[in-house]
N, C-alpha and C. Protein backbone atom coordinates (compact mmCIF):
# COMPACT_ATOMS: atom_id res chain seq x y z
N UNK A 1 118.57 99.13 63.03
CA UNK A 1 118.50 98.33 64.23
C UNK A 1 118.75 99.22 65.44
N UNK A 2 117.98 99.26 66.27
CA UNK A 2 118.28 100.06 67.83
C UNK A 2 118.41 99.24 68.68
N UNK A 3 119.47 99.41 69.49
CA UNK A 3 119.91 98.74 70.68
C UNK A 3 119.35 99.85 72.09
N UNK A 4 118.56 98.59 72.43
CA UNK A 4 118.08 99.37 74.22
C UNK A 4 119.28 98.86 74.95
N UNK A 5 119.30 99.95 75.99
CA UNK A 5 120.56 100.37 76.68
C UNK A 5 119.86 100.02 77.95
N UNK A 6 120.37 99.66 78.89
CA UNK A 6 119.55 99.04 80.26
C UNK A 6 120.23 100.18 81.23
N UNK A 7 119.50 100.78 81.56
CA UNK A 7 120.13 102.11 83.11
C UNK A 7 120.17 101.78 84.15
N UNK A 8 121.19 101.81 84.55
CA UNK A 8 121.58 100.84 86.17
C UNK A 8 120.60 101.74 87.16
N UNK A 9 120.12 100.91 88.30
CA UNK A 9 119.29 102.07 88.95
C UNK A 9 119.75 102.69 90.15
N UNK A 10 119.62 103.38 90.45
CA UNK A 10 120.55 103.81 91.83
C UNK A 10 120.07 103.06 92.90
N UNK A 11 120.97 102.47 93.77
CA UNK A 11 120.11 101.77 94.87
C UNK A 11 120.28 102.52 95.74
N UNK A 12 119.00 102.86 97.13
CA UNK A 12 118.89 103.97 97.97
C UNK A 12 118.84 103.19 99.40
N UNK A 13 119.00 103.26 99.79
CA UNK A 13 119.34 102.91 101.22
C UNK A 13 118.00 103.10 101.90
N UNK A 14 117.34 102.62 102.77
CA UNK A 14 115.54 102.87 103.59
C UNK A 14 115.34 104.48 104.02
N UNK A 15 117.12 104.85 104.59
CA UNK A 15 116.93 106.31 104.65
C UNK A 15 117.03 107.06 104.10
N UNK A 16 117.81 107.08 102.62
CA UNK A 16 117.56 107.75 101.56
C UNK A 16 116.25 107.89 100.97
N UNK A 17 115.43 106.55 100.58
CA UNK A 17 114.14 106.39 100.32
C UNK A 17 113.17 107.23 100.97
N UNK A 18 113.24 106.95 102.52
CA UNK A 18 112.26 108.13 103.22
C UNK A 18 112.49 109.22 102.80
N UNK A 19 113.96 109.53 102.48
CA UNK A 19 114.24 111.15 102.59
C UNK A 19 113.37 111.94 100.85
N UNK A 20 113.68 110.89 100.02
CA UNK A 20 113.34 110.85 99.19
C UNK A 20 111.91 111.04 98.96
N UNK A 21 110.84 110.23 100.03
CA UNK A 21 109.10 110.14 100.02
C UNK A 21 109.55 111.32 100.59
N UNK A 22 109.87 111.98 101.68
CA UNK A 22 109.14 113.17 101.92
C UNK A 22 109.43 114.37 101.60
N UNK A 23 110.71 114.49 100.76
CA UNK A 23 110.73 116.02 99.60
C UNK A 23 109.58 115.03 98.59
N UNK A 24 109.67 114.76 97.77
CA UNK A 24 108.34 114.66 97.23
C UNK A 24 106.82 114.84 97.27
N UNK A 25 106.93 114.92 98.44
CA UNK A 25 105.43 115.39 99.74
C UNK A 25 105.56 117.05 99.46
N UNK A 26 106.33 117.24 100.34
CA UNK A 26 107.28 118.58 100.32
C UNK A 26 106.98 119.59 99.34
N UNK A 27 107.26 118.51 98.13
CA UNK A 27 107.28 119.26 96.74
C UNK A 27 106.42 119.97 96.57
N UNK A 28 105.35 118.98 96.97
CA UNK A 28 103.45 119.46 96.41
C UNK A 28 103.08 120.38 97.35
N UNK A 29 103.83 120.68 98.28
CA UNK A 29 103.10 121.37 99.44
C UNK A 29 102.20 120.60 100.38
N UNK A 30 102.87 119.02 100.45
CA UNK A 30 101.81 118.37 101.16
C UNK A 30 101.76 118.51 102.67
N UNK A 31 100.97 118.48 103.79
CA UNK A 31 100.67 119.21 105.12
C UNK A 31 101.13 117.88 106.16
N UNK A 32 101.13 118.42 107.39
CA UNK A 32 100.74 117.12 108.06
C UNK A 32 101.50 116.49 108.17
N UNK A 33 102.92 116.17 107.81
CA UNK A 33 103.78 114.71 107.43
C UNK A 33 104.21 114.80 108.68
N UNK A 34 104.10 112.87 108.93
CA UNK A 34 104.49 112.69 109.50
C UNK A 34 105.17 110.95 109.46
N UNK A 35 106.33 110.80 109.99
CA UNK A 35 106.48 109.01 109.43
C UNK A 35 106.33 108.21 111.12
N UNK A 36 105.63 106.97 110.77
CA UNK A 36 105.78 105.71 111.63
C UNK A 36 106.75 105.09 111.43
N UNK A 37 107.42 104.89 113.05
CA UNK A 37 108.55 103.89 112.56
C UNK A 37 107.66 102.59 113.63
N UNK A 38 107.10 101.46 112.13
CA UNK A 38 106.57 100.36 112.93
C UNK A 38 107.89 99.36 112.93
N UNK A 39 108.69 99.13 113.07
CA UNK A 39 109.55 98.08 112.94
C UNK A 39 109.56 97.58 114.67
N UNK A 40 109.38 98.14 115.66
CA UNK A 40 109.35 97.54 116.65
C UNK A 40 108.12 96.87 116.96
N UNK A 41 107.27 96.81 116.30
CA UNK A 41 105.91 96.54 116.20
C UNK A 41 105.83 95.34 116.13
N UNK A 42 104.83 94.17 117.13
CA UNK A 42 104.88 92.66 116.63
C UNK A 42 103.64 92.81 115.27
N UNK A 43 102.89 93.41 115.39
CA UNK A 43 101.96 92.91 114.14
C UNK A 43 102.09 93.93 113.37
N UNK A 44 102.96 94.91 113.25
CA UNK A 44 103.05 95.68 111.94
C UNK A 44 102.84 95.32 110.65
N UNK A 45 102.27 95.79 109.46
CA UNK A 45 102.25 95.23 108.22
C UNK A 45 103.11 95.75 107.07
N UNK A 46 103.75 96.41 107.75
CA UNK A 46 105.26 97.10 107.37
C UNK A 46 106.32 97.80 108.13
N UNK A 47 107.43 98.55 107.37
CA UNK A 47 107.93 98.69 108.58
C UNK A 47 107.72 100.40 108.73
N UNK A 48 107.61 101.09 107.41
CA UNK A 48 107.35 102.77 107.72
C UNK A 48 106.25 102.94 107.27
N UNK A 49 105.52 103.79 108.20
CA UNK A 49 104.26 104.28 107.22
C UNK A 49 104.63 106.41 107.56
N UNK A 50 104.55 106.46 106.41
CA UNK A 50 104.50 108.34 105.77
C UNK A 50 102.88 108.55 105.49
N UNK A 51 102.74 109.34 106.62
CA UNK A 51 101.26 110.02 106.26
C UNK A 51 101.56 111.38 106.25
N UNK A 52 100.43 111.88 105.46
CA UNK A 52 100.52 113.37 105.04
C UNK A 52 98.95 113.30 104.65
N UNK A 53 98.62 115.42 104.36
CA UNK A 53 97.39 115.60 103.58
C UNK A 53 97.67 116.29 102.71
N UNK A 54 96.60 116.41 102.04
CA UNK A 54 96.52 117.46 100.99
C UNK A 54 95.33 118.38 101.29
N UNK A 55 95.30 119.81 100.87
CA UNK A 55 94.56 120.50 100.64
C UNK A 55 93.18 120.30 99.68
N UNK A 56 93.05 119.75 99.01
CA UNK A 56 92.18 119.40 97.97
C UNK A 56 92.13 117.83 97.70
N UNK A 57 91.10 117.26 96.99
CA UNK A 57 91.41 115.83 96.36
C UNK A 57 92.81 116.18 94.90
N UNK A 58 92.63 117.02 94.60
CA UNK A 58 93.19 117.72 93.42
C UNK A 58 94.89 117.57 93.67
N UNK A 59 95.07 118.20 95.05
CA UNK A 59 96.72 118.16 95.56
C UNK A 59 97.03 116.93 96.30
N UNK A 60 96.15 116.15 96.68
CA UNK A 60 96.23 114.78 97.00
C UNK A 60 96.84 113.90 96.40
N UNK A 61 96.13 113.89 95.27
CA UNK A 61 96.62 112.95 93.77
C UNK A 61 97.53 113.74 93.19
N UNK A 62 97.90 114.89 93.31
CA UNK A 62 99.41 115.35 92.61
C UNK A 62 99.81 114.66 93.65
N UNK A 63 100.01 115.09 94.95
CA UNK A 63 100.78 114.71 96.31
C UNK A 63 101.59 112.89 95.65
N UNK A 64 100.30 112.15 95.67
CA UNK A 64 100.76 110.76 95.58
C UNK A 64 101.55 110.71 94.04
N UNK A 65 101.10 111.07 92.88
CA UNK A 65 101.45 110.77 91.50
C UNK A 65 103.02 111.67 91.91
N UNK A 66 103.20 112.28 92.49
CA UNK A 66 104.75 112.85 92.69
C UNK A 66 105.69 111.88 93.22
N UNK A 67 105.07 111.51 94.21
CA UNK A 67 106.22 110.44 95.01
C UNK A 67 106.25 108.97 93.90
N UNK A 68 105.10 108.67 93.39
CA UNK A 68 105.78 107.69 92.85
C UNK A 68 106.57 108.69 91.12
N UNK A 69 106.33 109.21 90.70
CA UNK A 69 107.04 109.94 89.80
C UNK A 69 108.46 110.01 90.29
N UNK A 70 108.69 110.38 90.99
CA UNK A 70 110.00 110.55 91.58
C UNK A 70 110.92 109.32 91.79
N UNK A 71 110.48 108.73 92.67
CA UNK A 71 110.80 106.99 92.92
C UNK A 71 110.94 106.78 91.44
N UNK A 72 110.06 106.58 90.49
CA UNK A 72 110.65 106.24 89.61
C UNK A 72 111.54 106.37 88.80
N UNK A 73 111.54 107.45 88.43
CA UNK A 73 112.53 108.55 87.84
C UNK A 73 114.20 108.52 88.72
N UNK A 74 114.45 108.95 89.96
CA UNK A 74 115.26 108.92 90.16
C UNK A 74 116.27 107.79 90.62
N UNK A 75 115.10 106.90 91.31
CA UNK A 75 115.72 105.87 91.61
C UNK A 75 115.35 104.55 90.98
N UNK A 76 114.38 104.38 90.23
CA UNK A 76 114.29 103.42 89.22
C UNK A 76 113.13 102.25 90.04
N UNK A 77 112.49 102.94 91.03
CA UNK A 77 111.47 101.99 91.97
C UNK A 77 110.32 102.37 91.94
N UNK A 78 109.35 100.76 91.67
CA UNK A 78 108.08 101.55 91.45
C UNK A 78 107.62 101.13 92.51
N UNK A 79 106.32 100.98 92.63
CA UNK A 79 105.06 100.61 94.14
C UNK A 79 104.71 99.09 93.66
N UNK A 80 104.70 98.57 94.84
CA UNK A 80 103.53 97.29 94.64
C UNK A 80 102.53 97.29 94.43
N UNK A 81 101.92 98.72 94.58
CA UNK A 81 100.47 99.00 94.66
C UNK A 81 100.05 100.29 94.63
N UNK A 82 99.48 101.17 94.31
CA UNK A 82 98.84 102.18 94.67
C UNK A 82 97.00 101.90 94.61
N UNK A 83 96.98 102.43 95.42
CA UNK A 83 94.99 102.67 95.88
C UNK A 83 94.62 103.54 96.07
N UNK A 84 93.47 103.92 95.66
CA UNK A 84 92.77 105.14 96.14
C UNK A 84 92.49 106.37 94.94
N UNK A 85 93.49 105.93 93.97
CA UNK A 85 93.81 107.20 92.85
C UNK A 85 92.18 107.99 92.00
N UNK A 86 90.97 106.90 92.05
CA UNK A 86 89.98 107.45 91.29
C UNK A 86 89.40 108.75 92.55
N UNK A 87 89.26 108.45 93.79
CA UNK A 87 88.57 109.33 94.56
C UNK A 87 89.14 110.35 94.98
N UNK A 88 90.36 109.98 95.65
CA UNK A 88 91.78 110.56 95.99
C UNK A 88 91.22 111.11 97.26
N UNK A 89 90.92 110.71 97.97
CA UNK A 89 90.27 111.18 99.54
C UNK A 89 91.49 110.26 100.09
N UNK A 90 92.01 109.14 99.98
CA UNK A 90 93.02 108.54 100.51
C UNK A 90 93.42 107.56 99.53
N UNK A 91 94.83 108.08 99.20
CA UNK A 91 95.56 107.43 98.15
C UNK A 91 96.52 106.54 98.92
N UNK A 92 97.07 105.68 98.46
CA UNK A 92 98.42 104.51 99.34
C UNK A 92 99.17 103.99 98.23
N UNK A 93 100.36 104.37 98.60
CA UNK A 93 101.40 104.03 97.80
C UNK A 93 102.43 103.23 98.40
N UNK A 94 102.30 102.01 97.61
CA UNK A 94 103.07 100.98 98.90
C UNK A 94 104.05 100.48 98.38
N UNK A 95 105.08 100.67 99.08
CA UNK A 95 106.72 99.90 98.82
C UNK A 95 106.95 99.16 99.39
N UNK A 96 106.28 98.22 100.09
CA UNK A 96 106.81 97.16 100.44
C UNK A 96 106.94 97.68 102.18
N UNK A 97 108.23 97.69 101.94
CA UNK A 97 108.63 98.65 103.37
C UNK A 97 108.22 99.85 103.74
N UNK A 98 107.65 100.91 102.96
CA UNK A 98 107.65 101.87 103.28
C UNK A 98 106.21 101.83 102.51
N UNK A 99 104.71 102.52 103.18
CA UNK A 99 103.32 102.68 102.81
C UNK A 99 103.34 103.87 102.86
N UNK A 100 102.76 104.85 101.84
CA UNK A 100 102.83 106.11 102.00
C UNK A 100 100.91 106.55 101.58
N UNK A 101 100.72 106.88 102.70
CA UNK A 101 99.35 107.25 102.82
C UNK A 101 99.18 109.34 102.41
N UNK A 102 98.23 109.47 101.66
CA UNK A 102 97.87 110.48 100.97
C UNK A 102 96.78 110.67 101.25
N UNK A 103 96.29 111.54 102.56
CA UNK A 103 95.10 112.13 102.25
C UNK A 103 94.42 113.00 102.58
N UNK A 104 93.10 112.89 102.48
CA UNK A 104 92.08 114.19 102.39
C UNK A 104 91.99 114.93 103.95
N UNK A 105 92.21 116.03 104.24
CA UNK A 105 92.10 116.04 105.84
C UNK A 105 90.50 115.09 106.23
N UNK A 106 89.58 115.39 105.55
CA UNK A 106 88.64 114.49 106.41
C UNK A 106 88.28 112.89 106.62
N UNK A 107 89.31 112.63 105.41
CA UNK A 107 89.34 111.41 105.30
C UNK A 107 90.65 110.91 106.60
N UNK A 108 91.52 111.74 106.73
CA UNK A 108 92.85 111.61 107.54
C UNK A 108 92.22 111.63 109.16
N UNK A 109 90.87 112.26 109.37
CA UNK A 109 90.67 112.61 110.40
C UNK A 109 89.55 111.29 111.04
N UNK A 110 88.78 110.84 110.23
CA UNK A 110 88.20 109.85 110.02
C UNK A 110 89.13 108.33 110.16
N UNK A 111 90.01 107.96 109.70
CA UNK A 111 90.49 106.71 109.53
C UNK A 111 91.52 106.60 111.05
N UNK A 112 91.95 108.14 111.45
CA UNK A 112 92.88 108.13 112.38
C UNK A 112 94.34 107.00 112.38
N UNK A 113 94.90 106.87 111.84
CA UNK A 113 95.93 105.98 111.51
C UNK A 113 96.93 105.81 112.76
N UNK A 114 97.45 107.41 112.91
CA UNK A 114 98.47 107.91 113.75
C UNK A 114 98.16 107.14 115.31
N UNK A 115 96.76 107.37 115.18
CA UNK A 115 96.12 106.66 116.84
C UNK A 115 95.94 105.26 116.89
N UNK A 116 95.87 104.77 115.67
CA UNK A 116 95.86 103.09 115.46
C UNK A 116 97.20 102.64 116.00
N UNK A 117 98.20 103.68 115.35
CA UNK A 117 99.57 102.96 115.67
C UNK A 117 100.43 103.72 116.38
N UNK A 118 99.53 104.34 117.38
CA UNK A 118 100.52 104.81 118.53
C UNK A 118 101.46 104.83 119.01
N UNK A 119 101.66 103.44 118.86
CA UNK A 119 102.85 102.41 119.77
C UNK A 119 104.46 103.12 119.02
N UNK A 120 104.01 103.56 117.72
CA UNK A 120 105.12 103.65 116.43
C UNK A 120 105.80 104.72 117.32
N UNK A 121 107.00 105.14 116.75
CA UNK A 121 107.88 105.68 117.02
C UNK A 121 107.59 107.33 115.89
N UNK A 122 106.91 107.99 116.26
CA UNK A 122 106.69 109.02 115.53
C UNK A 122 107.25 109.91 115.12
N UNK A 123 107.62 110.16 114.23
CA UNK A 123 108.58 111.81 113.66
C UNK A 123 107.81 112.45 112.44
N UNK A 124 108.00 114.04 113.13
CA UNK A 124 106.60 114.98 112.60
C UNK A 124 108.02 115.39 111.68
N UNK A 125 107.63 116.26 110.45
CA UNK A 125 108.30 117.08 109.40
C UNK A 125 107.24 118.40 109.03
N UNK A 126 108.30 119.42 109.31
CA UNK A 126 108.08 120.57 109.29
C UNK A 126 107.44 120.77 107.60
N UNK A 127 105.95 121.75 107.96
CA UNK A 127 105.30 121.65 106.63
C UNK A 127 106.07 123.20 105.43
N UNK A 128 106.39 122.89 104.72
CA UNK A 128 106.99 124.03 103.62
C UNK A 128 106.58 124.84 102.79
């Protein structure tokens, strides 16, 4: 008979979590990062959005399969959603609160996000 053991999960605080999405970015060598703070926002559809690129479709989809790897692993949280994973030109990994956009520079340059949501409260992170 085996008894499953239930692992308490660490609970992370919104700023731990960010800190958390963006060494995971970090990790891969992902470019570009930068986070929205939409919370002052009346029609926001969340409250952080983490954009970044990748060099390749190749480091894209590591880029995204890391952050949720991680989230899961360390803190025991998965996504509501991820999109994008077959093409990987723009992947989205969504927590609810926090959307973490993954993508292709031409796809990043194309959708312009950063200029959609201007209004956000922007903070750039030094690329590693």
């Amino acid at each position: 008979m085996s008894i499953n053991k239930k692992t308490h999960s660490k609970v992370l605080s919104e700023r731990e979590m960010l800190e958390l999405i963006i060494d995971s970015i970090q990790d891969i060598k992902g470019k570009n990062i930068v986070k929205l703070d939409l919370r002052k926002l009346d029609d926001a559809p969340t409250d952080y959005f983490i954009i970044c690129e990748g060099e390749s479709i190749v480091q894209t989809k590591a880029i995204a399969d890391n952050v949720h790897f991680r989230l899961k692993k360390e803190a025991d949280i998965l996504p509501s959603n991820i999109e994008g994973v077959q093409s990987s030109r723009w992947v989205l990994v969504d927590y609810f609160t926090i959307v973490v956009h993954v993508f292709h520079p031409e796809a990043r340059e194309f959708y312009q996000l950063e200029d959609l949501w201007s209004d956000a409260e922007i903070t750039p992170y030094e690329d590693v």
